[in-house]
C-alpha atoms as a PDB file:
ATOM      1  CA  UNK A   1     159.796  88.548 140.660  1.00  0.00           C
ATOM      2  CA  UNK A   2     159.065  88.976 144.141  1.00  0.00           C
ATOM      3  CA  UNK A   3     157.255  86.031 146.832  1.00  0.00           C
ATOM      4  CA  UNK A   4     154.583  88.042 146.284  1.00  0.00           C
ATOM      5  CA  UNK A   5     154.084  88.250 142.811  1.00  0.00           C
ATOM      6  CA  UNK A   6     154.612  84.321 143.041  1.00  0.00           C
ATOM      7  CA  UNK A   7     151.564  83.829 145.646  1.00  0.00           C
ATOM      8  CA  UNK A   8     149.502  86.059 143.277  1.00  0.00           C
ATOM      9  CA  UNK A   9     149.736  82.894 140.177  1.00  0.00           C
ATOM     10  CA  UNK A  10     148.985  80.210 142.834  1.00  0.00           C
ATOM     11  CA  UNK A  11     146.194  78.709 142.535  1.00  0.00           C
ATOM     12  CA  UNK A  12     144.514  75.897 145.412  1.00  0.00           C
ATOM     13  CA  UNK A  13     144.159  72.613 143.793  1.00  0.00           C
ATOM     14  CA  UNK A  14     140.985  71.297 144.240  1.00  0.00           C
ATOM     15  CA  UNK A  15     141.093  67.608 145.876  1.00  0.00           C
ATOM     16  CA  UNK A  16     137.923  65.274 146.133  1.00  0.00           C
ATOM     17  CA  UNK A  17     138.267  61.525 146.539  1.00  0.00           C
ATOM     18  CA  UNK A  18     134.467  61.301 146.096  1.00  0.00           C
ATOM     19  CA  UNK A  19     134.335  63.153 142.884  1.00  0.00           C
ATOM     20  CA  UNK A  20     137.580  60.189 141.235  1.00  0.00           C
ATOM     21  CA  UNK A  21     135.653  57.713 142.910  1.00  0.00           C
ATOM     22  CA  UNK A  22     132.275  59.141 140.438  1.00  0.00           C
ATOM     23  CA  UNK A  23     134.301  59.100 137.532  1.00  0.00           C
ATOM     24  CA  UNK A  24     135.626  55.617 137.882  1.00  0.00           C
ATOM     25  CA  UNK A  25     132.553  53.991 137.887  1.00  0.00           C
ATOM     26  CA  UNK A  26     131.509  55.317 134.564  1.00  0.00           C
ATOM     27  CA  UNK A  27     132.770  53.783 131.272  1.00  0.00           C
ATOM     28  CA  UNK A  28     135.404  55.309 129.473  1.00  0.00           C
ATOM     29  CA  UNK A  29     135.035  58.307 127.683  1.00  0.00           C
ATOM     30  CA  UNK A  30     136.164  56.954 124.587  1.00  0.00           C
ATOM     31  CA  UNK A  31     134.125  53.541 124.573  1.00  0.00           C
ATOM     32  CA  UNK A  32     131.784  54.970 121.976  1.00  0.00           C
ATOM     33  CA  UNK A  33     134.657  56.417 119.932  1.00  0.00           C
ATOM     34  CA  UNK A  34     137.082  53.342 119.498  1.00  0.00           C
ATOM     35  CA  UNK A  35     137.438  49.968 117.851  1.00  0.00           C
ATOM     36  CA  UNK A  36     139.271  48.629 120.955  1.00  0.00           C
ATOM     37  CA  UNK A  37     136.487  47.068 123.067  1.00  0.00           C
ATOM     38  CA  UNK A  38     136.843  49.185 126.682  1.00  0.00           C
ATOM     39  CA  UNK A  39     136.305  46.989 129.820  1.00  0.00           C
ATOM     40  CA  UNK A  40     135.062  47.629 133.325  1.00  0.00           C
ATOM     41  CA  UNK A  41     138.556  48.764 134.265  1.00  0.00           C
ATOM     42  CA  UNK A  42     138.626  52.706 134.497  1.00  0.00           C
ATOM     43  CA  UNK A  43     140.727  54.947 135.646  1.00  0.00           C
ATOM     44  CA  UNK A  44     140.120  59.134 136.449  1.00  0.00           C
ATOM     45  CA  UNK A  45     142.367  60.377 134.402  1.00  0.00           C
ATOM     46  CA  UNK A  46     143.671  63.691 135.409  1.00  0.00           C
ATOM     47  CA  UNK A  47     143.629  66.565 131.996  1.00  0.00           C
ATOM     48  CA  UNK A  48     147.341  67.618 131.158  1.00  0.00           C
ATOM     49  CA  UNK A  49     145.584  70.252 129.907  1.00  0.00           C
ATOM     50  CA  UNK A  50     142.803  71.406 132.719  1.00  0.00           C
ATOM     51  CA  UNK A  51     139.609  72.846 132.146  1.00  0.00           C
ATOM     52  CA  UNK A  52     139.994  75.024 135.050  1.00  0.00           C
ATOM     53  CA  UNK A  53     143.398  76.127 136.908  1.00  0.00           C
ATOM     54  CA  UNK A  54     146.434  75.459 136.250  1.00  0.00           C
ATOM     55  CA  UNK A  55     149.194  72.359 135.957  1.00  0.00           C
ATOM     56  CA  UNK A  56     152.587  72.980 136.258  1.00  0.00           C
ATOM     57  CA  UNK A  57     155.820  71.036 135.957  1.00  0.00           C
ATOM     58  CA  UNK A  58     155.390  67.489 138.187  1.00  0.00           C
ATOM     59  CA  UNK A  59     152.188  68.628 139.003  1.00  0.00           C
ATOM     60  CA  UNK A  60     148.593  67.614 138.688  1.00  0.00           C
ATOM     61  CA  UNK A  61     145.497  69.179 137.877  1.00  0.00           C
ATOM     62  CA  UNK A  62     142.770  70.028 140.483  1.00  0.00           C
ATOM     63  CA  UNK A  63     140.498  66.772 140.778  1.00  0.00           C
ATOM     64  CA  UNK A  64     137.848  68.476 138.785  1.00  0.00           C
ATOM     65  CA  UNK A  65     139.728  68.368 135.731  1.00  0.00           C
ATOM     66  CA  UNK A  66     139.177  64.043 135.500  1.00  0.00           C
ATOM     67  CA  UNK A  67     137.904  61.940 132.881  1.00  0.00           C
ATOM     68  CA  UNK A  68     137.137  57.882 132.791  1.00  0.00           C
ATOM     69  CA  UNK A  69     139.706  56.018 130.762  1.00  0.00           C
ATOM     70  CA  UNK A  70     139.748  52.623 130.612  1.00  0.00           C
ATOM     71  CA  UNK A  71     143.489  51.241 131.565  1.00  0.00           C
ATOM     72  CA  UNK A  72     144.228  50.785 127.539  1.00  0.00           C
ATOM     73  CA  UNK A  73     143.137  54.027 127.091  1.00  0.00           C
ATOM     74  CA  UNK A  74     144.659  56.015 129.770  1.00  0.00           C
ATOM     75  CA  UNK A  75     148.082  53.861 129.053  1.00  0.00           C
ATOM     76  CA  UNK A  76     147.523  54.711 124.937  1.00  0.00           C
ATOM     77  CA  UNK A  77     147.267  58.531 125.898  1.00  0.00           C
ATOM     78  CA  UNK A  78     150.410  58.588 128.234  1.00  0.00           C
ATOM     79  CA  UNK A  79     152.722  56.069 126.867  1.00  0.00           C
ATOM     80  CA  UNK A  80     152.069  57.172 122.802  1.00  0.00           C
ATOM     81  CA  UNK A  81     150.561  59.785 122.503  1.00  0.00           C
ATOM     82  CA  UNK A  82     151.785  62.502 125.688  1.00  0.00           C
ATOM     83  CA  UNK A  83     150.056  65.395 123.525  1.00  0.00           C
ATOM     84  CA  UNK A  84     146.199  65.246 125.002  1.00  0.00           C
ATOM     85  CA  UNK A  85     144.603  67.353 122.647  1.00  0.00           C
ATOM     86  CA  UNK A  86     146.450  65.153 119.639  1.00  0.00           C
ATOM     87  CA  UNK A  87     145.436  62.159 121.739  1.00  0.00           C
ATOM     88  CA  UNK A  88     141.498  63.247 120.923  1.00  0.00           C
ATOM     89  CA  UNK A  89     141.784  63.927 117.575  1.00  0.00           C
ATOM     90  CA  UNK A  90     143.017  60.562 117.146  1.00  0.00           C
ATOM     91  CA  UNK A  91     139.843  59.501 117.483  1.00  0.00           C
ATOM     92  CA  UNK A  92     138.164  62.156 115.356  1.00  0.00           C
ATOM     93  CA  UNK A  93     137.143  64.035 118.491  1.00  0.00           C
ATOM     94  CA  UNK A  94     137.456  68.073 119.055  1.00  0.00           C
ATOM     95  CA  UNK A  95     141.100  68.825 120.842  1.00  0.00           C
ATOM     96  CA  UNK A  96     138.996  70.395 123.893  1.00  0.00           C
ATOM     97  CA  UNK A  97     137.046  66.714 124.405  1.00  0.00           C
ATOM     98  CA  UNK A  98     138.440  65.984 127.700  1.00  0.00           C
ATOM     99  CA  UNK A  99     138.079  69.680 128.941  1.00  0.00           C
ATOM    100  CA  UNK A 100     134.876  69.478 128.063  1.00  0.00           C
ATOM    101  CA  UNK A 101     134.032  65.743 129.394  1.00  0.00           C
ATOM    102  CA  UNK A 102     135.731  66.575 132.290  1.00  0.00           C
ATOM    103  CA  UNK A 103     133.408  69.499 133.085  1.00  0.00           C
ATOM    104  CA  UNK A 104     130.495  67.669 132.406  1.00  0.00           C
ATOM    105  CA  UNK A 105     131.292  65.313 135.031  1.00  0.00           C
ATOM    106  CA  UNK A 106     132.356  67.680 137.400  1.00  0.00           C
ATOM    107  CA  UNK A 107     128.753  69.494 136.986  1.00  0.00           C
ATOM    108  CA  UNK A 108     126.828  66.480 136.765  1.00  0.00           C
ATOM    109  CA  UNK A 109     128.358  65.382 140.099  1.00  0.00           C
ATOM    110  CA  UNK A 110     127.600  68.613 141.792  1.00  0.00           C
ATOM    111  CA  UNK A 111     124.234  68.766 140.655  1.00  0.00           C
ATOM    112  CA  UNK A 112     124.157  71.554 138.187  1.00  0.00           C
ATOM    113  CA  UNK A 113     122.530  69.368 135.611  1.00  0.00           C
END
């Protein structure tokens, strides 16, 4: 495969401090959907599986692709679970829940709804 080939699957990763910044001061996603009582603590939690573009090895998604967890949460999904979609059927969700959370935010904050 040639350089490019390589440039042609690249895809800019959208970066907004502003838009992490929204989703941390809402309540975690899963508040409504747990036993474990969420606090005021919440992180934007960046999909593993994006929405939109791409994530490759050591990488991160675009901004966009960000959800609220609270720090239980966001530690549950990483240090147990690792598989996101599995991670939201845990809690009887759909496997796209974050994808689709995570657009909803990203919409809401640029005032498409």
């Amino acid at each position: 495969m040639n350089s490019l080939m390589i440039k042609q699957f690249k895809t800019k990763r959208i970066k907004n401090k502003k838009f992490l910044e929204f989703v941390s001061k809402h309540e975690c996603c899963l508040s409504a959907h747990s036993s474990y009582p969420c606090h005021a603590n919440v992180q934007a939690h960046h999909l593993l599986k994006p929405y939109d573009g791409v994530r490759g090895m050591g990488m991160r998604a675009s901004d966009n692709n960000a959800v609220p967890l609270c720090y239980y949460h966001h530690a549950q999904l990483h240090d147990s679970h690792g598989n996101e979609d599995m991670f939201w059927e845990s809690f009887n969700l759909s496997a796209d829940y974050g994808r689709n959370v995570a657009k909803k935010y990203w919409e809401k904050f640029n005032g498409k709804n």
